[in-house]
C-alpha atoms as a PDB file:
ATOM      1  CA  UNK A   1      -6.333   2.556 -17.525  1.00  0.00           C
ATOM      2  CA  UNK A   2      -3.562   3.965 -16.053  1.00  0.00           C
ATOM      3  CA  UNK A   3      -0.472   1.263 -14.588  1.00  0.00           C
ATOM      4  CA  UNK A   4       1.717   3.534 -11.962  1.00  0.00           C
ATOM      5  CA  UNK A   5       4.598   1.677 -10.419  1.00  0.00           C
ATOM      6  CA  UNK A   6       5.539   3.402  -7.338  1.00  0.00           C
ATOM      7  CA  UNK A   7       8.737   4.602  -9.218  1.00  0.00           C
ATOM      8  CA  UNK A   8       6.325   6.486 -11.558  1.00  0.00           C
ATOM      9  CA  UNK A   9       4.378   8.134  -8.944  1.00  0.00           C
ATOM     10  CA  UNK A  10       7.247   9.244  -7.023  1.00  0.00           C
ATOM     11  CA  UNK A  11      10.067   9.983  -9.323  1.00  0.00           C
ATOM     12  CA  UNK A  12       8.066  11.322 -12.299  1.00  0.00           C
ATOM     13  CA  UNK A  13       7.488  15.356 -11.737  1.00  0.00           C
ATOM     14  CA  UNK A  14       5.178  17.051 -12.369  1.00  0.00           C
ATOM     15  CA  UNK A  15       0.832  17.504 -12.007  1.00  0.00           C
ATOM     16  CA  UNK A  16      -1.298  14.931 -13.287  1.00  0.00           C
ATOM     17  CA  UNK A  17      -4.155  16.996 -14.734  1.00  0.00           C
ATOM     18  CA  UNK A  18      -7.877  16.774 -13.178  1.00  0.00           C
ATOM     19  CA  UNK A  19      -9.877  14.379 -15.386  1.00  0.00           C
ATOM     20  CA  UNK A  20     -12.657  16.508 -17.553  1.00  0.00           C
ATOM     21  CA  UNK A  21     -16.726  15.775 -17.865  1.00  0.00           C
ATOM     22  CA  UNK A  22     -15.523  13.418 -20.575  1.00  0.00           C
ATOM     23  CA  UNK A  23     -12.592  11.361 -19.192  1.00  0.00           C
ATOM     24  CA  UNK A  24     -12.368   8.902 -16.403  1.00  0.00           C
ATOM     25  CA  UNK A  25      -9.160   8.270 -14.605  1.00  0.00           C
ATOM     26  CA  UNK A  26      -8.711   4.816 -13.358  1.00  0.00           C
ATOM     27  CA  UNK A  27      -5.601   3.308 -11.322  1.00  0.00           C
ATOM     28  CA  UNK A  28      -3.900  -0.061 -11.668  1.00  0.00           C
ATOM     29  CA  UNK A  29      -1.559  -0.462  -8.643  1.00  0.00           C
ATOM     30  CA  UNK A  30       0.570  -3.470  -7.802  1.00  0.00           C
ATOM     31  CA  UNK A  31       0.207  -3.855  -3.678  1.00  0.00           C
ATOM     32  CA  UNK A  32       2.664  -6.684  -4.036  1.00  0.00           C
ATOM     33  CA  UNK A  33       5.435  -3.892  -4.504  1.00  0.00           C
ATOM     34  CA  UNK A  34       7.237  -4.052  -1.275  1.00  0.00           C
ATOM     35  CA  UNK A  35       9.213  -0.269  -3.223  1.00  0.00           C
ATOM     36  CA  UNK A  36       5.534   1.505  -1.473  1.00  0.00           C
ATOM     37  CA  UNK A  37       6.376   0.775   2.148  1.00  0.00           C
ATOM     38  CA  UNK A  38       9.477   3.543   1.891  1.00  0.00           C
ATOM     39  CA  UNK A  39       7.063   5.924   1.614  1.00  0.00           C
ATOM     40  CA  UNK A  40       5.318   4.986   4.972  1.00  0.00           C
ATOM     41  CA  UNK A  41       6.091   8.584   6.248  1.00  0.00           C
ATOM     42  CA  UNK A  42       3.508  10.338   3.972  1.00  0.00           C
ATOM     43  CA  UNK A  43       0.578   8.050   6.464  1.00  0.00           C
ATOM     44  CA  UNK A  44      -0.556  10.405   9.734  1.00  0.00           C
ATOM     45  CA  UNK A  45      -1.188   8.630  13.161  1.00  0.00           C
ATOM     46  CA  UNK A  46      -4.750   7.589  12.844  1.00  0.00           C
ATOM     47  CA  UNK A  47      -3.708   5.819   9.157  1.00  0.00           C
ATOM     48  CA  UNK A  48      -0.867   4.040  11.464  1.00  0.00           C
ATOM     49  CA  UNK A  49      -3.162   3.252  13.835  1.00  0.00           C
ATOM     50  CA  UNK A  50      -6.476   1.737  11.499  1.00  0.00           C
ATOM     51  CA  UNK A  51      -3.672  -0.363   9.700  1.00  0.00           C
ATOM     52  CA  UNK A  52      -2.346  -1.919  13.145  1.00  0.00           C
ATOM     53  CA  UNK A  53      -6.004  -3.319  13.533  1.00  0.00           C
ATOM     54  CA  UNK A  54      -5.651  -5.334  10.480  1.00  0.00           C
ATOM     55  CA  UNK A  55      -5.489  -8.899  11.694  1.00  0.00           C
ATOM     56  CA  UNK A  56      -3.821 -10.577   8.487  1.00  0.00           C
ATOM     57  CA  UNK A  57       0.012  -9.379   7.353  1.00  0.00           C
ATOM     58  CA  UNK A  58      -0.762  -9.550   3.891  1.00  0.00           C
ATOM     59  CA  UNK A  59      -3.856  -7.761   4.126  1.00  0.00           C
ATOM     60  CA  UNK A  60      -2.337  -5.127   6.560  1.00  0.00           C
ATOM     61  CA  UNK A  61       1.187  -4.501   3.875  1.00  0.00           C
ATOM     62  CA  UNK A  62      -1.698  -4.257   0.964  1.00  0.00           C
ATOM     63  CA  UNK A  63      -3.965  -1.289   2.799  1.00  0.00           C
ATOM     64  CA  UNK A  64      -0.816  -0.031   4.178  1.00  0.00           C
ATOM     65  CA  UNK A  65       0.664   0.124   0.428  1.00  0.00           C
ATOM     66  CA  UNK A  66      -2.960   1.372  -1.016  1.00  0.00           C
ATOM     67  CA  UNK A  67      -2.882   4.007   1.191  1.00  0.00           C
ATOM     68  CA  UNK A  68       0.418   5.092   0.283  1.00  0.00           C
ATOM     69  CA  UNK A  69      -0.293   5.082  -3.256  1.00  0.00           C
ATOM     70  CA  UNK A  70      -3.897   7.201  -2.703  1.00  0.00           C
ATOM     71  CA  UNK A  71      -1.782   9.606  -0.737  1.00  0.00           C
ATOM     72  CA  UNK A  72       1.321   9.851  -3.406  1.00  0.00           C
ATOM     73  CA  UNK A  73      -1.617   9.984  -5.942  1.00  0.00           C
ATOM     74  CA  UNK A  74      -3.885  12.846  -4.834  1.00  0.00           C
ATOM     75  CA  UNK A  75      -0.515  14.836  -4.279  1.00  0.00           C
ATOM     76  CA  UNK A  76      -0.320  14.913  -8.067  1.00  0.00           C
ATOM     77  CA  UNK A  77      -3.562  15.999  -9.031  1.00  0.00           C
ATOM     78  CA  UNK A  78      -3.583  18.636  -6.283  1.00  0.00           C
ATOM     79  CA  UNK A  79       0.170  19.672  -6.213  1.00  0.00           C
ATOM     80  CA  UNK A  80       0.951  19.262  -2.317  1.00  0.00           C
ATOM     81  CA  UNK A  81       2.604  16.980   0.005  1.00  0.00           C
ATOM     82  CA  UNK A  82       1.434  13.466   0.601  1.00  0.00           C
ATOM     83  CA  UNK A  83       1.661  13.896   3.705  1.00  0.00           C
ATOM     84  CA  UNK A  84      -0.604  17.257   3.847  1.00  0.00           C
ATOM     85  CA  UNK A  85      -3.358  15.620   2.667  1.00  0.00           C
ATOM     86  CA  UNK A  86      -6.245  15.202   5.188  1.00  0.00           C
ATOM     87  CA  UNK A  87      -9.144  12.953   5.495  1.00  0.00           C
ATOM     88  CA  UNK A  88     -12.458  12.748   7.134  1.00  0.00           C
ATOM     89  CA  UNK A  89     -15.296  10.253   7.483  1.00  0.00           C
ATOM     90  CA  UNK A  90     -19.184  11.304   6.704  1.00  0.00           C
ATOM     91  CA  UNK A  91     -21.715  10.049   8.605  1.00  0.00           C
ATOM     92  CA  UNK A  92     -22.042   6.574   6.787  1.00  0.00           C
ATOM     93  CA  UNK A  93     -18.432   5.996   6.524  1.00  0.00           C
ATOM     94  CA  UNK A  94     -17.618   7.862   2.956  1.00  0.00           C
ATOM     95  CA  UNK A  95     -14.433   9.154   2.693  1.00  0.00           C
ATOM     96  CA  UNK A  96     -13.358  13.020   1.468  1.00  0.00           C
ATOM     97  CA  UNK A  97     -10.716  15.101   1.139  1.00  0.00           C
ATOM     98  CA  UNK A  98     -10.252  17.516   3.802  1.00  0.00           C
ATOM     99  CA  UNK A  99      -6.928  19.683   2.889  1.00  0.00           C
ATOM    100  CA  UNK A 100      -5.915  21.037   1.004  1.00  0.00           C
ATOM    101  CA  UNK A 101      -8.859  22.486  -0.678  1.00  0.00           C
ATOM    102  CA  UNK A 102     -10.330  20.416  -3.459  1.00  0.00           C
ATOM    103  CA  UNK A 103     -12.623  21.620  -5.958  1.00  0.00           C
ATOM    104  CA  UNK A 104     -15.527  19.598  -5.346  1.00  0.00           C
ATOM    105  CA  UNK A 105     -14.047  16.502  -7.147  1.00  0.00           C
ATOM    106  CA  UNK A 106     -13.885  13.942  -4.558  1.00  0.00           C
ATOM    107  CA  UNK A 107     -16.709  15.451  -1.627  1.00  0.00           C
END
């Protein structure tokens, strides 16, 4: 299991190489860390806007801080911008990568 603080993710360079047929990548992160919300500018509108429906604070900082880290994360295995990242729903809700292209790892 991988532990990533957000000072890992962020200050660390450098790719984090796609998992083969034989490895499994899985992700510990702290949502306590209030260090995630300075990256609040990788989020687009419609992120900002889902998160503002979130009733409870707590609950709202931790989506708002998984987000974040998904975002910062992805940029590493695909070597772009947070922020250039885009996202779009299927029909029953699933989640997948929309840009930049991905090679078929997350769709």
């Amino acid at each position: 299991m991988h532990m990533w603080s957000e000072t890992a993710l962020t200050v660390t360079p450098g790719r984090i190489a796609l998992p083969d047929a034989t490895q499994l990548h899985v992700w510990h992160v702290d949502l306590r860390d209030p260090a995630w919300d300075r990256w609040r500018c990788v989020l687009d509108a419609a992120e900002v806007q889902r998160l503002q429906r979130v009733v409870h604070v707590r609950g709202r900082e931790y989506a708002r801080r998984s987000r974040i880290a998904l975002r910062l994360l992805l940029s590493r295995y695909l070597g772009c911008a947070a922020h250039g990242i885009g996202f779009a729903l299927g029909a029953q809700g699933k989640p997948s990568v929309q840009q930049p292209s991905w090679p078929g790892f997350l769709g």
